[in-house]
Protein backbone atom coordinates (compact mmCIF):
# COMPACT_ATOMS: atom_id res chain seq x y z
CA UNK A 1 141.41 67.87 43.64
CA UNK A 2 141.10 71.13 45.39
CA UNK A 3 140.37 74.02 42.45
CA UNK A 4 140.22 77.33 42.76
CA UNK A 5 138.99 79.68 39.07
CA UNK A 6 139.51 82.99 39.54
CA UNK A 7 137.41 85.40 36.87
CA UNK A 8 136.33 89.06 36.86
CA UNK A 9 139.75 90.87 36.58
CA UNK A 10 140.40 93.65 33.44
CA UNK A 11 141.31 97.28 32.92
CA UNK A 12 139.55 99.49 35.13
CA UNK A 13 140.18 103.49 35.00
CA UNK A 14 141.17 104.96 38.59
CA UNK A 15 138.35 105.60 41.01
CA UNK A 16 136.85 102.44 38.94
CA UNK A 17 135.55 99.10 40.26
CA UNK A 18 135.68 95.61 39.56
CA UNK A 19 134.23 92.47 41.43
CA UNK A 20 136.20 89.43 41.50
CA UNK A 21 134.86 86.06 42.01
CA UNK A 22 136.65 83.00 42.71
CA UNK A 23 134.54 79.22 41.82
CA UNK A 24 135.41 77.14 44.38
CA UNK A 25 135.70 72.73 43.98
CA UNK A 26 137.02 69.77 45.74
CA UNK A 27 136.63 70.40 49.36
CA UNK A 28 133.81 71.25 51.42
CA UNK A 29 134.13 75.13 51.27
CA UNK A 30 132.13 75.92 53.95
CA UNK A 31 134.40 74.70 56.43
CA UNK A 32 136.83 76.95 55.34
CA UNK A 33 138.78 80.32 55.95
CA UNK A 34 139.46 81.85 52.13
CA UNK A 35 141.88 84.52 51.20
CA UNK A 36 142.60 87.07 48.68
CA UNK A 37 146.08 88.09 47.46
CA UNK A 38 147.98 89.70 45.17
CA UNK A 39 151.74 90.48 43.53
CA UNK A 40 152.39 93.78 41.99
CA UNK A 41 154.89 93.36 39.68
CA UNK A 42 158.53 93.53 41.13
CA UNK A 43 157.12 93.25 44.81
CA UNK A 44 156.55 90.07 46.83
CA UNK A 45 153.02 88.64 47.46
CA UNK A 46 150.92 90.78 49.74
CA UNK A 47 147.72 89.37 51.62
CA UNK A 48 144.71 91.62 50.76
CA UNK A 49 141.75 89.81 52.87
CA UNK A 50 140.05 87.12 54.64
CA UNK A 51 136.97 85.91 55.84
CA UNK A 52 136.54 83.26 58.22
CA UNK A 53 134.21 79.87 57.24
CA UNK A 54 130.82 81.00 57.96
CA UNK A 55 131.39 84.78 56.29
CA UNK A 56 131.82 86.62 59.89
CA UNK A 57 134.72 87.95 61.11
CA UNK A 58 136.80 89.65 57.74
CA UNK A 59 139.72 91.31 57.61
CA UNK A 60 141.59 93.73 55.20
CA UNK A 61 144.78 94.87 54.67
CA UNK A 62 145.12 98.78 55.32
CA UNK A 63 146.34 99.55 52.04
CA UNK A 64 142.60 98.34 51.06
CA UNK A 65 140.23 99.18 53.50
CA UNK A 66 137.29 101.35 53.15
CA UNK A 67 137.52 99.99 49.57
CA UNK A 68 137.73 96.63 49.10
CA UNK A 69 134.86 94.36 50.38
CA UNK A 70 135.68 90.51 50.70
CA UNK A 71 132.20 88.34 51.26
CA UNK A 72 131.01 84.92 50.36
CA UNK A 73 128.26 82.57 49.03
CA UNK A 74 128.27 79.35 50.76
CA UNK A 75 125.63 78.26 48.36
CA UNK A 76 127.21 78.88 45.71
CA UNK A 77 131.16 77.79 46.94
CA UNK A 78 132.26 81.36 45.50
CA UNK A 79 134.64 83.92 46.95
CA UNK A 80 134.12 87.86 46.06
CA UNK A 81 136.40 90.76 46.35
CA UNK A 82 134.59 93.94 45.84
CA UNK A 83 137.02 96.37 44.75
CA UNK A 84 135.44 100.27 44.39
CA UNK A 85 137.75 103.57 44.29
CA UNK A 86 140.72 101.89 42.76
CA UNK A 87 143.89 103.30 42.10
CA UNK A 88 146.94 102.28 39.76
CA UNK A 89 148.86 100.98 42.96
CA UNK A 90 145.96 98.06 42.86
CA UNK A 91 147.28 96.53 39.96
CA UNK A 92 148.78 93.40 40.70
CA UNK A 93 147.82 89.86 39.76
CA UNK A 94 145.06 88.70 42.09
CA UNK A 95 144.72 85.20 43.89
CA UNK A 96 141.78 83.02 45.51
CA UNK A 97 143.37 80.61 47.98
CA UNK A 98 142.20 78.63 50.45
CA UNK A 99 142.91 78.47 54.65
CA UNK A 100 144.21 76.04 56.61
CA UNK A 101 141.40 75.95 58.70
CA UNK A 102 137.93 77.37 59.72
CA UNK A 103 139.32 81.42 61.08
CA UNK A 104 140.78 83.43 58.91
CA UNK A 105 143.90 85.23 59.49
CA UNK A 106 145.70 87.95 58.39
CA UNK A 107 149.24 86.32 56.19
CA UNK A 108 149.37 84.47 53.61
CA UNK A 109 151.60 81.53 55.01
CA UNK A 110 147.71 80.05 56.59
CA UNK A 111 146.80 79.19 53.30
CA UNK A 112 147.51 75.67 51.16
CA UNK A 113 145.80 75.87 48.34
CA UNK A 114 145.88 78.97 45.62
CA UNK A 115 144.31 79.74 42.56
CA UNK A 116 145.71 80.65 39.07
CA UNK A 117 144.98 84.43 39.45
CA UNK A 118 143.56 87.12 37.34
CA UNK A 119 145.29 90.57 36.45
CA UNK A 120 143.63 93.40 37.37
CA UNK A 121 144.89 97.04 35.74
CA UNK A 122 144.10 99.98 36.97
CA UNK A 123 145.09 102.66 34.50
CA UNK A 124 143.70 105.32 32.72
């Protein structure tokens, strides 16, 4: 029963930003580690960044950081990705998925639960 809706994802021009959000159901989400994701297109899956249960402790991938900024509403069981100065190397299919336990961690083999994903585009 575990659900994971990604939204948010679109064309965005380089040095653009977008905000992804991921609606989280059907497990109590603030016991959680969650994930983001994503799969360029021809490459394998790449983990982008985590953050542990209670929103402390996050981690990014170097391609990403000082960019992208993961957070987290416990209130609302929703998942963000803030992504600002993109480039078209960002554009990949993202995914919301969930962790195995409370601490995050940086691969995306600690997950078991993923998300449909939404396509982001960077282009101009």
């Amino acid at each position: 029963q575990v659900q994971l809706v990604e939204s948010g994802g679109g064309l965005a021009q380089p040095g653009g930003s977008l905000r992804l959000s991921c609606a989280a159901s059907g497990f109590t989400f603030n016991n959680y580690a969650m994930s983001w994701a994503r799969q360029a297109p021809g490459k394998g899956l790449e983990w982008v960044s985590g953050i542990h249960s209670d929103g402390s402790g996050t981690f990014v991938a170097d391609s990403v950081k000082g960019r992208f900024t993961i957070s987290r509403s416990n209130a609302k069981n929703t998942l963000y990705l803030q992504m600002n100065s993109l480039k078209p190397e960002d554009t990949a299919l993202y995914y919301c998925a969930k962790g195995k336990a409370a601490i995050a961690k940086a691969t995306v083999d600690d997950v078991d639960y993923w998300g449909q994903g939404t396509q982001v585009t960077v282009s101009s």
